[in-house]
C-alpha atoms as a PDB file:
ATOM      1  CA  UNK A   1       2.590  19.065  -6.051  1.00  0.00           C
ATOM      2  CA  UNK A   2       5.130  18.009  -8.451  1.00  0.00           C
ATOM      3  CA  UNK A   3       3.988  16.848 -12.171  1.00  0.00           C
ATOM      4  CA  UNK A   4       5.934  13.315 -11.269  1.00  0.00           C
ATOM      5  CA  UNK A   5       3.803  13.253  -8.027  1.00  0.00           C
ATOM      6  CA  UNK A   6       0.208  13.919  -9.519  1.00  0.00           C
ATOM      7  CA  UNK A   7       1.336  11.114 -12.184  1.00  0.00           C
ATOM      8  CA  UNK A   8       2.020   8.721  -9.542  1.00  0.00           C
ATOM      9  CA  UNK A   9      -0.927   9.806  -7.469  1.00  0.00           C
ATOM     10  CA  UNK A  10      -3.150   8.916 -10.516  1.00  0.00           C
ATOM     11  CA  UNK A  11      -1.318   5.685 -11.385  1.00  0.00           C
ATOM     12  CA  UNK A  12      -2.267   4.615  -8.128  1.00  0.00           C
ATOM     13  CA  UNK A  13      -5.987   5.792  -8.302  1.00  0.00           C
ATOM     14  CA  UNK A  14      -6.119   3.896 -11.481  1.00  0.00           C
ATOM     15  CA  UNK A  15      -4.616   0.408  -9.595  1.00  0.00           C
ATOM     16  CA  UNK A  16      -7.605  -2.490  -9.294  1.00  0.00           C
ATOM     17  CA  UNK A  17      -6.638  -5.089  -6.187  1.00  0.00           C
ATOM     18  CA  UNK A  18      -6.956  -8.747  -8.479  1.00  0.00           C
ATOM     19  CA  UNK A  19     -10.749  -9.985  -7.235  1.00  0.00           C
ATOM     20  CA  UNK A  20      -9.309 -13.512  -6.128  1.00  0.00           C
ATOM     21  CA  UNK A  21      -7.166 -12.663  -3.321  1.00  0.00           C
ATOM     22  CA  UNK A  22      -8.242 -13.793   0.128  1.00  0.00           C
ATOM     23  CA  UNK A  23     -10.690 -11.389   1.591  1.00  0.00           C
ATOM     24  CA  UNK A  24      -8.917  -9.994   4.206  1.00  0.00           C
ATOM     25  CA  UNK A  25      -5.569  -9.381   2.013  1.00  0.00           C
ATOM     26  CA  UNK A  26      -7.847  -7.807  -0.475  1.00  0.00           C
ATOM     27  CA  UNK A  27      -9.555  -5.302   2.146  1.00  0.00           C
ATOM     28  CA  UNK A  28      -5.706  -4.369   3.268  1.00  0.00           C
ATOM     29  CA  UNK A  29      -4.959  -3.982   0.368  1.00  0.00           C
ATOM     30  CA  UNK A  30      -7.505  -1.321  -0.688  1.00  0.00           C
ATOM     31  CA  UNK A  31      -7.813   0.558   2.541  1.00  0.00           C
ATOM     32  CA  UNK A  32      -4.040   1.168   2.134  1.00  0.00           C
ATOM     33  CA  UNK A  33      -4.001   2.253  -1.640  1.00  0.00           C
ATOM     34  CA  UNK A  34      -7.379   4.803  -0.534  1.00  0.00           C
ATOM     35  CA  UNK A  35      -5.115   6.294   2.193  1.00  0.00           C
ATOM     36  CA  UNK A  36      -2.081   6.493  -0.001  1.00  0.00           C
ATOM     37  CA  UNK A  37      -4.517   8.262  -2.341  1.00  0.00           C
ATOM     38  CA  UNK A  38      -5.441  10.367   0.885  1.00  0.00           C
ATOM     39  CA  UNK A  39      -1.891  11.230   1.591  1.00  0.00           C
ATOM     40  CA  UNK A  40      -1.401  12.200  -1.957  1.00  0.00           C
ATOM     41  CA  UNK A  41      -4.652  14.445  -2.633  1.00  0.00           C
ATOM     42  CA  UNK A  42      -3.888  16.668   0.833  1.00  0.00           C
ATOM     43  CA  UNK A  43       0.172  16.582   0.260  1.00  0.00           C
ATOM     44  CA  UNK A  44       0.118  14.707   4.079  1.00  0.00           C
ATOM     45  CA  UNK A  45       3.550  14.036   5.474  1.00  0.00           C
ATOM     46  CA  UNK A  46       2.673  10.403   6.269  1.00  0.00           C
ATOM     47  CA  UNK A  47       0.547   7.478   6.205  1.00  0.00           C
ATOM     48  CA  UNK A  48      -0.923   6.611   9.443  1.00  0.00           C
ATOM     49  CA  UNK A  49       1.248   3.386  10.628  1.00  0.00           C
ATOM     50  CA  UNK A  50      -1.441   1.319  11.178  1.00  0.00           C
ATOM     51  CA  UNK A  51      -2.449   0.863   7.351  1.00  0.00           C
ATOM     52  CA  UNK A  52       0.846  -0.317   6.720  1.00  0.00           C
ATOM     53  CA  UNK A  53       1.242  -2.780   9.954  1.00  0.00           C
ATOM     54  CA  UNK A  54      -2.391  -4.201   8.647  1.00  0.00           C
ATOM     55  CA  UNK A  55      -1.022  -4.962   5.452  1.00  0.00           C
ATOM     56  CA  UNK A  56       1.791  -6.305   6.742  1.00  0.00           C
ATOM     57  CA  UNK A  57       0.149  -8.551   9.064  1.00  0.00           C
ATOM     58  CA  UNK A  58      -2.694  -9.987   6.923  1.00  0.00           C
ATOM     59  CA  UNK A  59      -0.432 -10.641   4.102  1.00  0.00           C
ATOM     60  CA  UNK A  60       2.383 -12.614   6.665  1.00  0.00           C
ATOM     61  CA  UNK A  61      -0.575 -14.573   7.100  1.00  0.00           C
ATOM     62  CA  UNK A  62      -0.432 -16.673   3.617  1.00  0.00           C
ATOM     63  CA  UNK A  63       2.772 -18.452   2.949  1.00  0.00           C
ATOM     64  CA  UNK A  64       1.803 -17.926  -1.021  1.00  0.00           C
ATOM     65  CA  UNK A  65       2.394 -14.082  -0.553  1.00  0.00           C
ATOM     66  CA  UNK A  66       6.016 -13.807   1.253  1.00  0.00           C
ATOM     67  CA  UNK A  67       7.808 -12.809  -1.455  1.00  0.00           C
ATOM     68  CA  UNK A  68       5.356  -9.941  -1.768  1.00  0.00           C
ATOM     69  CA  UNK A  69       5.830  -9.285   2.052  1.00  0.00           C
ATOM     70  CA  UNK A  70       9.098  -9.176   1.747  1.00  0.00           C
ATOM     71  CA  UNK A  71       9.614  -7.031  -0.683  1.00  0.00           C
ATOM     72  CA  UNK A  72       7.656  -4.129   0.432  1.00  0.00           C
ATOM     73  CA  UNK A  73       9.169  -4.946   3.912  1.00  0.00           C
ATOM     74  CA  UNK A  74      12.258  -3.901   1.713  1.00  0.00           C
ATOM     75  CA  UNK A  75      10.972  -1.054   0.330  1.00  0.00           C
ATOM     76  CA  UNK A  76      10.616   0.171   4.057  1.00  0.00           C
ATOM     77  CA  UNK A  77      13.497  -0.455   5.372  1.00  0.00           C
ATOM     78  CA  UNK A  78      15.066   1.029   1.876  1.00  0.00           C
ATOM     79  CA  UNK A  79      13.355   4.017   2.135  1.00  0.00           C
ATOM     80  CA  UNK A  80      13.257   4.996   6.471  1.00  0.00           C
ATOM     81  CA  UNK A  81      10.107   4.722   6.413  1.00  0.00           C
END
């Protein structure tokens, strides 16, 4: 692993989710930073889809968070994934 990737790997061990989001968005939130830690850790190819589509879907469902939706709908579509 590159020194760029084990700096990003711990930048995102080192992320806290903010305590007063909804629940549900909160879970989402965490269970897809701990596999993007997984993917990291084991040098995976990929995430596992369904982390991502959860995220996407709990988040579309408060109105306050689109602009967060859409932008890492953008960084998808940006980057292939």
């Amino acid at each position: 692993m590159l020194q760029k990737d084990k700096e990003k790997l711990e930048r995102i061990k080192s992320l806290k989710v903010i305590e007063s989001l909804p629940e549900d968005l909160k879970v989402a939130i965490e269970s897809f930073l701990e596999q993007a830690i997984i993917v990291g850790e084991y040098e995976l190819d990929y995430m596992p889809a369904e982390y991502l589509k959860k995220l996407f879907k709990v988040c579309s469902k408060y109105p306050e968070y689109d602009e967060l939706l859409l932008k890492m709908i953008e960084v998808v579509n940006r980057d292939n994934m």
